[in-house]
C-alpha atoms as a PDB file:
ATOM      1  CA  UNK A   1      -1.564   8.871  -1.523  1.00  0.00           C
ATOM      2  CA  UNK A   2      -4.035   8.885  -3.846  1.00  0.00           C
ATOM      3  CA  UNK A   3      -7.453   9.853  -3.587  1.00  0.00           C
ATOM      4  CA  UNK A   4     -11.072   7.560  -3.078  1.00  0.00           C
ATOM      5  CA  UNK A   5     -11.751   8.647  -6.180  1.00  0.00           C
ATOM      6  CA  UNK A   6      -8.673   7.817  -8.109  1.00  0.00           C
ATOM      7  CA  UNK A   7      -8.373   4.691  -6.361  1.00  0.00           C
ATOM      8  CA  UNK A   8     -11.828   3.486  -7.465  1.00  0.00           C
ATOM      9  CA  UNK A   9     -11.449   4.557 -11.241  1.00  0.00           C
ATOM     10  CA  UNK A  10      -8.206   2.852 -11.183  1.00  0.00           C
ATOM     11  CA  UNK A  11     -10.242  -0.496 -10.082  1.00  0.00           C
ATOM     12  CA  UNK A  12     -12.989   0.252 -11.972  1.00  0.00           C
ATOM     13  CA  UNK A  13     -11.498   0.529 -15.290  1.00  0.00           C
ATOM     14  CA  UNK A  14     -10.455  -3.365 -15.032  1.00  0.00           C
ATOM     15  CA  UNK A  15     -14.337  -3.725 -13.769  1.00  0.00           C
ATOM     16  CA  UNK A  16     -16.713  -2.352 -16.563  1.00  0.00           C
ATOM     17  CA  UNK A  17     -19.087  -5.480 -17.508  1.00  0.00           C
ATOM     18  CA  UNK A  18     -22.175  -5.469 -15.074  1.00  0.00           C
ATOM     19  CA  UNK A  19     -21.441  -9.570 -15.153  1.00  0.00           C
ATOM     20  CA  UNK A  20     -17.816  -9.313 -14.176  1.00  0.00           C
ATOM     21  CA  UNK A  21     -18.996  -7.249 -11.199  1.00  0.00           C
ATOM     22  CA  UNK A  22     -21.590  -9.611  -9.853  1.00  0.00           C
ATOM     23  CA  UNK A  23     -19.046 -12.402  -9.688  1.00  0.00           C
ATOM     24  CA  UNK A  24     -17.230 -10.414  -7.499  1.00  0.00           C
ATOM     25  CA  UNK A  25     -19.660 -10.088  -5.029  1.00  0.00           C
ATOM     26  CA  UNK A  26     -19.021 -13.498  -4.613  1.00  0.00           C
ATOM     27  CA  UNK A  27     -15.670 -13.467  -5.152  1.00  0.00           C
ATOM     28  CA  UNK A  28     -14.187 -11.268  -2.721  1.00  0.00           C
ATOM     29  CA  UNK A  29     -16.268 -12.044   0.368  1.00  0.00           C
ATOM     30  CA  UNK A  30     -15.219 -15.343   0.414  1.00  0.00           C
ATOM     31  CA  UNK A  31     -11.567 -14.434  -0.432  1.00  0.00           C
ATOM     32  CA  UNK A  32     -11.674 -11.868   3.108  1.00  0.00           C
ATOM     33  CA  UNK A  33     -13.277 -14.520   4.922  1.00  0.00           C
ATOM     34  CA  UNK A  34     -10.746 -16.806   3.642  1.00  0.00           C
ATOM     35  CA  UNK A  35      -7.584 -15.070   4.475  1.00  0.00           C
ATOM     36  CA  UNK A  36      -9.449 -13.809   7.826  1.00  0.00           C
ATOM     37  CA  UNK A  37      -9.616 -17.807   8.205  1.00  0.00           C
ATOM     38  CA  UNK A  38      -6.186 -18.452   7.482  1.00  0.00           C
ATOM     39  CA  UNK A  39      -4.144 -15.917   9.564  1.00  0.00           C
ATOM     40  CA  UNK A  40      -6.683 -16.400  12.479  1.00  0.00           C
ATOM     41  CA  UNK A  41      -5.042 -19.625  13.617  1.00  0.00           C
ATOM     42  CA  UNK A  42      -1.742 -18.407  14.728  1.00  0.00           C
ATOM     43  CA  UNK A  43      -2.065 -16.602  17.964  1.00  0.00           C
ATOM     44  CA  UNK A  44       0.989 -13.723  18.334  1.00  0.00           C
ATOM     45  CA  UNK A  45      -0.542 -12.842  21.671  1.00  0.00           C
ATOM     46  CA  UNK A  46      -3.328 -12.912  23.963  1.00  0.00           C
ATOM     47  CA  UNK A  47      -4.409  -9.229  25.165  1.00  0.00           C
ATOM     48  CA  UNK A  48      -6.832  -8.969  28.520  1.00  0.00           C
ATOM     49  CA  UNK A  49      -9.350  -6.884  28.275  1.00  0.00           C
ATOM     50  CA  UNK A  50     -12.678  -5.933  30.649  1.00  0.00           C
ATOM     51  CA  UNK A  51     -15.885  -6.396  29.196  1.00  0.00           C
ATOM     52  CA  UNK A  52     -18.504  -4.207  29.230  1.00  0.00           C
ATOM     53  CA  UNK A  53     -20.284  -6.066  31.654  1.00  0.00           C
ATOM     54  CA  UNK A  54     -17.329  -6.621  34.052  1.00  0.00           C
ATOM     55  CA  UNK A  55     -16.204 -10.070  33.141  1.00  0.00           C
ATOM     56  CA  UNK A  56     -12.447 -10.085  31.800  1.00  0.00           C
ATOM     57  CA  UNK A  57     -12.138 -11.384  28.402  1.00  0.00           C
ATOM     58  CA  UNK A  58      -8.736 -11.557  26.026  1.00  0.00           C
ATOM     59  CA  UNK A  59      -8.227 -10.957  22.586  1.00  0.00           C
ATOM     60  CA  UNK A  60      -6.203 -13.308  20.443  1.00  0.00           C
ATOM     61  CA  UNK A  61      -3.716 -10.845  18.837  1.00  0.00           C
ATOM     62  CA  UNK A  62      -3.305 -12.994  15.456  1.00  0.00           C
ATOM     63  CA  UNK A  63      -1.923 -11.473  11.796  1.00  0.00           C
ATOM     64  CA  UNK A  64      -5.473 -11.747  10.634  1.00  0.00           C
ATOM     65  CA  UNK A  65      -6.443  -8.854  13.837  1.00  0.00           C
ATOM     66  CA  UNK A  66      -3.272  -6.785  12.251  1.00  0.00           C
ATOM     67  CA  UNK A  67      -3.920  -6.766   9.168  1.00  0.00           C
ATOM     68  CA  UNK A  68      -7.769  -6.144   9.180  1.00  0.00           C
ATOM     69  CA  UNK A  69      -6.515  -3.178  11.574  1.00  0.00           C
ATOM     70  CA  UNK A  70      -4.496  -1.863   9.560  1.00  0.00           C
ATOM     71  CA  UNK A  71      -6.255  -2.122   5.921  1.00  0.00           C
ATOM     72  CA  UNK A  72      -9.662  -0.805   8.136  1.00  0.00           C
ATOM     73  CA  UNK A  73      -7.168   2.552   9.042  1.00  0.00           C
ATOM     74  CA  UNK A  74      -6.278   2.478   4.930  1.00  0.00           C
ATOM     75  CA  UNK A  75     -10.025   2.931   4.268  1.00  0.00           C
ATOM     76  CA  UNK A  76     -10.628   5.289   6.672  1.00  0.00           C
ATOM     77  CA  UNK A  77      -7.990   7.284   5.384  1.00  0.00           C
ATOM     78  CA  UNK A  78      -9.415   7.566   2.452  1.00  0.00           C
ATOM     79  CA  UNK A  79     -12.744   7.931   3.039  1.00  0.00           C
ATOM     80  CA  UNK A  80     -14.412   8.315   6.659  1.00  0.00           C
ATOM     81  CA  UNK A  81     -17.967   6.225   5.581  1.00  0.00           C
ATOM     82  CA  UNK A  82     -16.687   4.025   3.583  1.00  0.00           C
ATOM     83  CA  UNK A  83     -13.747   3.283   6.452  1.00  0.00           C
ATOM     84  CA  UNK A  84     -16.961   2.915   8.606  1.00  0.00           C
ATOM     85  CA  UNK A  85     -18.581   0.216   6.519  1.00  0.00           C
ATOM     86  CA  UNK A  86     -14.994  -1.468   5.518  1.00  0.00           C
ATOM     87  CA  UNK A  87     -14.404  -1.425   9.081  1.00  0.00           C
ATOM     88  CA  UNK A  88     -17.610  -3.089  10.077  1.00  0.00           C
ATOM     89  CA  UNK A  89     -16.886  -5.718   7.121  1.00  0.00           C
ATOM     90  CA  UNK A  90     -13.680  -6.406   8.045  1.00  0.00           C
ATOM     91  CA  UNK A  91     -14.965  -6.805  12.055  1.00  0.00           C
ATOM     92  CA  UNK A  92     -17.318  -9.409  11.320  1.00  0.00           C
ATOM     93  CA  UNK A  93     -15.211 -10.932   8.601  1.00  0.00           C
ATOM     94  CA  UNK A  94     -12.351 -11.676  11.163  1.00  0.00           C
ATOM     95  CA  UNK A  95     -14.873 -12.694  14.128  1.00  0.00           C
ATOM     96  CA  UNK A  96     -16.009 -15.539  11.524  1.00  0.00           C
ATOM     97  CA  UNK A  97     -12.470 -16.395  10.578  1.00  0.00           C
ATOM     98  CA  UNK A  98     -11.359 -16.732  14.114  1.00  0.00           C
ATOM     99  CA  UNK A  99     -14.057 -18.903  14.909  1.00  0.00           C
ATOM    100  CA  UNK A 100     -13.259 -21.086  11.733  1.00  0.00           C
ATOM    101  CA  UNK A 101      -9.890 -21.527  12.973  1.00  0.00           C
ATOM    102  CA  UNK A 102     -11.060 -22.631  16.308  1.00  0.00           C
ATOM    103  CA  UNK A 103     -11.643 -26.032  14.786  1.00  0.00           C
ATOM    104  CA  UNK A 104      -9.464 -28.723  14.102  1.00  0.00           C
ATOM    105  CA  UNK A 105      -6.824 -28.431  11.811  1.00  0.00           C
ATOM    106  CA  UNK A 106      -8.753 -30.144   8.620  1.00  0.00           C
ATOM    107  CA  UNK A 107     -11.853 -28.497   8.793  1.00  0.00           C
ATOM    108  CA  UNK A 108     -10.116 -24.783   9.625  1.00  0.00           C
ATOM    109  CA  UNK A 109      -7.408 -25.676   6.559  1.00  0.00           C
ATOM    110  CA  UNK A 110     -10.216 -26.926   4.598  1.00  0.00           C
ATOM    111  CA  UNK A 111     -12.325 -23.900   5.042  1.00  0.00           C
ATOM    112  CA  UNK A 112     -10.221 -21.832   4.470  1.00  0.00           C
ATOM    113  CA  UNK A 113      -8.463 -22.927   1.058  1.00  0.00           C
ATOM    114  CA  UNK A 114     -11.765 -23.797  -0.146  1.00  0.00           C
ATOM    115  CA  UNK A 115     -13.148 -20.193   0.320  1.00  0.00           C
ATOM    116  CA  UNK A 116     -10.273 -19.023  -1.259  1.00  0.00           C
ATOM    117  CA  UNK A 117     -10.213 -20.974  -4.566  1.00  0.00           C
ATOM    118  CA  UNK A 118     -13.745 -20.582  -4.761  1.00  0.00           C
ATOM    119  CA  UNK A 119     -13.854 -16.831  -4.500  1.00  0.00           C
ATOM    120  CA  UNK A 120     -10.959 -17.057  -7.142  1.00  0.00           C
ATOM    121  CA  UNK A 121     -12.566 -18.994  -9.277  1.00  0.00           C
ATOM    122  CA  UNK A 122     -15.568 -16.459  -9.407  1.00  0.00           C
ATOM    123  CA  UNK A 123     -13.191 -13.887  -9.776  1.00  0.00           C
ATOM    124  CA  UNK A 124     -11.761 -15.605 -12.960  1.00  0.00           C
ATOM    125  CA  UNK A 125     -15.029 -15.997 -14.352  1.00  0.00           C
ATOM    126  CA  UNK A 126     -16.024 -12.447 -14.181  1.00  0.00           C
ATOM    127  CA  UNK A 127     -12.502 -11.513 -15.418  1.00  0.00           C
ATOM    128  CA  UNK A 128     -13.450 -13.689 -18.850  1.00  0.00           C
ATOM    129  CA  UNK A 129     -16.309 -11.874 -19.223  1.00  0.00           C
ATOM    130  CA  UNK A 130     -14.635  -8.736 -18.725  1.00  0.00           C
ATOM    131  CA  UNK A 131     -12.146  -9.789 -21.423  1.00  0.00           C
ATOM    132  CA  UNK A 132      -9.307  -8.169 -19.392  1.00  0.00           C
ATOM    133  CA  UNK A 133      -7.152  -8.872 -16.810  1.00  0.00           C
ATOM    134  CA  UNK A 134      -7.591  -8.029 -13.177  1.00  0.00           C
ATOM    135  CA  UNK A 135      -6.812  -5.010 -11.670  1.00  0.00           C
ATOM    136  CA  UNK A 136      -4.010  -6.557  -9.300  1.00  0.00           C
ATOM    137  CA  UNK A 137      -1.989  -7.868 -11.615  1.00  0.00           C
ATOM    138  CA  UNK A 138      -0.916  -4.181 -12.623  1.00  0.00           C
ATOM    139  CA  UNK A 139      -1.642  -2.797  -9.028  1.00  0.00           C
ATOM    140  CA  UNK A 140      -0.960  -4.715  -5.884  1.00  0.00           C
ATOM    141  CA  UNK A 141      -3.119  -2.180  -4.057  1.00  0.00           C
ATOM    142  CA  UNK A 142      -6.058  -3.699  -6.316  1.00  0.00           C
ATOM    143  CA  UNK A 143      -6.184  -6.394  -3.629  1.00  0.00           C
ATOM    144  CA  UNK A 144      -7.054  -3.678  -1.084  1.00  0.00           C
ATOM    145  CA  UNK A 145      -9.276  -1.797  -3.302  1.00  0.00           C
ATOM    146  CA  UNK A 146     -11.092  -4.612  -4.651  1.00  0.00           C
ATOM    147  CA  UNK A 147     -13.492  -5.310  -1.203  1.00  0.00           C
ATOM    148  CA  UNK A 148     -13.603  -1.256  -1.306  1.00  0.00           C
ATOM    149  CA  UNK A 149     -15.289  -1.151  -5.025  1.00  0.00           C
ATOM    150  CA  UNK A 150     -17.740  -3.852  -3.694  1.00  0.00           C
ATOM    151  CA  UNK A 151     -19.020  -1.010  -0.924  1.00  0.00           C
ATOM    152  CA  UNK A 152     -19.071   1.878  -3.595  1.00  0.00           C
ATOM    153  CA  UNK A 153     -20.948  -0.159  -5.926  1.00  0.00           C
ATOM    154  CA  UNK A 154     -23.433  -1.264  -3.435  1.00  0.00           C
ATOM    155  CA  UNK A 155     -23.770   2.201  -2.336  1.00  0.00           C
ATOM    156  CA  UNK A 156     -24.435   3.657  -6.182  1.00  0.00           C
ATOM    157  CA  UNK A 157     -27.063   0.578  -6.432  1.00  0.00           C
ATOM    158  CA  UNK A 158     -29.196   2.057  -3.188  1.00  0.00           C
ATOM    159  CA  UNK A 159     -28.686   5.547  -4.957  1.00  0.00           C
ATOM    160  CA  UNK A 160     -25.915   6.966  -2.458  1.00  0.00           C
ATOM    161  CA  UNK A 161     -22.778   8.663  -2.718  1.00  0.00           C
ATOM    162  CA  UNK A 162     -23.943   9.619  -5.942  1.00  0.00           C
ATOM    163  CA  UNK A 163     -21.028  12.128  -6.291  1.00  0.00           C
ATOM    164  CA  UNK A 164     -18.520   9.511  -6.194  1.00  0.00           C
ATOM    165  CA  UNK A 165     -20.431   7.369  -8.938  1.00  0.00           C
ATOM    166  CA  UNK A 166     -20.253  10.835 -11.103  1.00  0.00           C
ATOM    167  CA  UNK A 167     -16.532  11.079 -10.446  1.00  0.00           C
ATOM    168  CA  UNK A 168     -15.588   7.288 -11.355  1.00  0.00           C
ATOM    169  CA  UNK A 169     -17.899   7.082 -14.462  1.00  0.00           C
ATOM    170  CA  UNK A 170     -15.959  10.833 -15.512  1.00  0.00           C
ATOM    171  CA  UNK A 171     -12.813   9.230 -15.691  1.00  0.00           C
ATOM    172  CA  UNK A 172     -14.024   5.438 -17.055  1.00  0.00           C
ATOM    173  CA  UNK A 173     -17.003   5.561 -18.158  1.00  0.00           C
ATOM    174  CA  UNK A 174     -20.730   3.445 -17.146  1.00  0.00           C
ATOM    175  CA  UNK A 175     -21.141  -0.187 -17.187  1.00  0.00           C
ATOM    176  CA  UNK A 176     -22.855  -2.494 -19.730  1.00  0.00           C
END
């Protein structure tokens, strides 16, 4: 598997124009809360579980639960802090989703296609101004990284994991 490092340099080559980036902070948010949205709606299963404070409560096992579970254990594998944050992310991205999808069928479709164009559309934009292509189209895993690069970037803009940002710009180079 390849490392944090060479996963984010592989994003971040597609992802060099300061412009292209901020689109996709707007971009990608909505396209997690949109697919969180989507896959909320069917239920697979319905897990009891106690509360903390005693009451019983279940848990809608859905493909939107599965697969943030399993793309939060990807980014822990790779890296235990950013796993922590991703994990966080993808929590609070699937507890809005769900709650989307508790509402009637227009208005949970409807949500949830519109996020997704929209956050497509800003990704398109950005990828014009990049003047290149994105990432996924040569990389499926760009789809997993892409939330991921959000993190690190937000991280190098508050001045942490500063060792990372030296790595990535190493192999690609700084933004303009």
């Amino acid at each position: 598997m390849k490392t944090l490092t060479d996963q984010l340099a592989q994003y971040a080559s597609y992802h060099r124009d300061h412009r292209n980036i901020v689109t996709h902070f707007i971009g990608i948010p909505l396209i997690v809360l949109s697919i969180g949205t989507l896959l909320a709606r069917p239920s697979l299963a319905s897990l009891d579980l106690p509360s903390l404070l005693g009451q019983g409560g279940a848990l809608d096992v859905t493909p939107a639960l599965i697969l943030s579970i399993l793309a939060g254990l990807f980014y822990f594998r790779l890296d235990l802090r950013y796993g922590a944050v991703m994990a966080l992310w993808l929590g609070v991205s699937y507890d809005l989703g769900w709650q989307i999808a508790q509402a009637d069928t227009t208005v949970w479709l409807s949500s949830g296609i519109g996020l997704f164009v929209v956050g497509w559309v800003a990704q398109f934009v950005g990828h014009f101004y990049e003047g290149r292509k994105p990432a996924f189209v040569d990389d499926l895993i760009g789809l997993l990284i892409g939330p991921l690069f959000l993190v690190a970037e937000a991280s190098f803009y508050l001045g942490m994991r500063r060792e990372v940002l030296a790595a990535v710009q190493a192999r690609v180079g700084s933004t303009h």
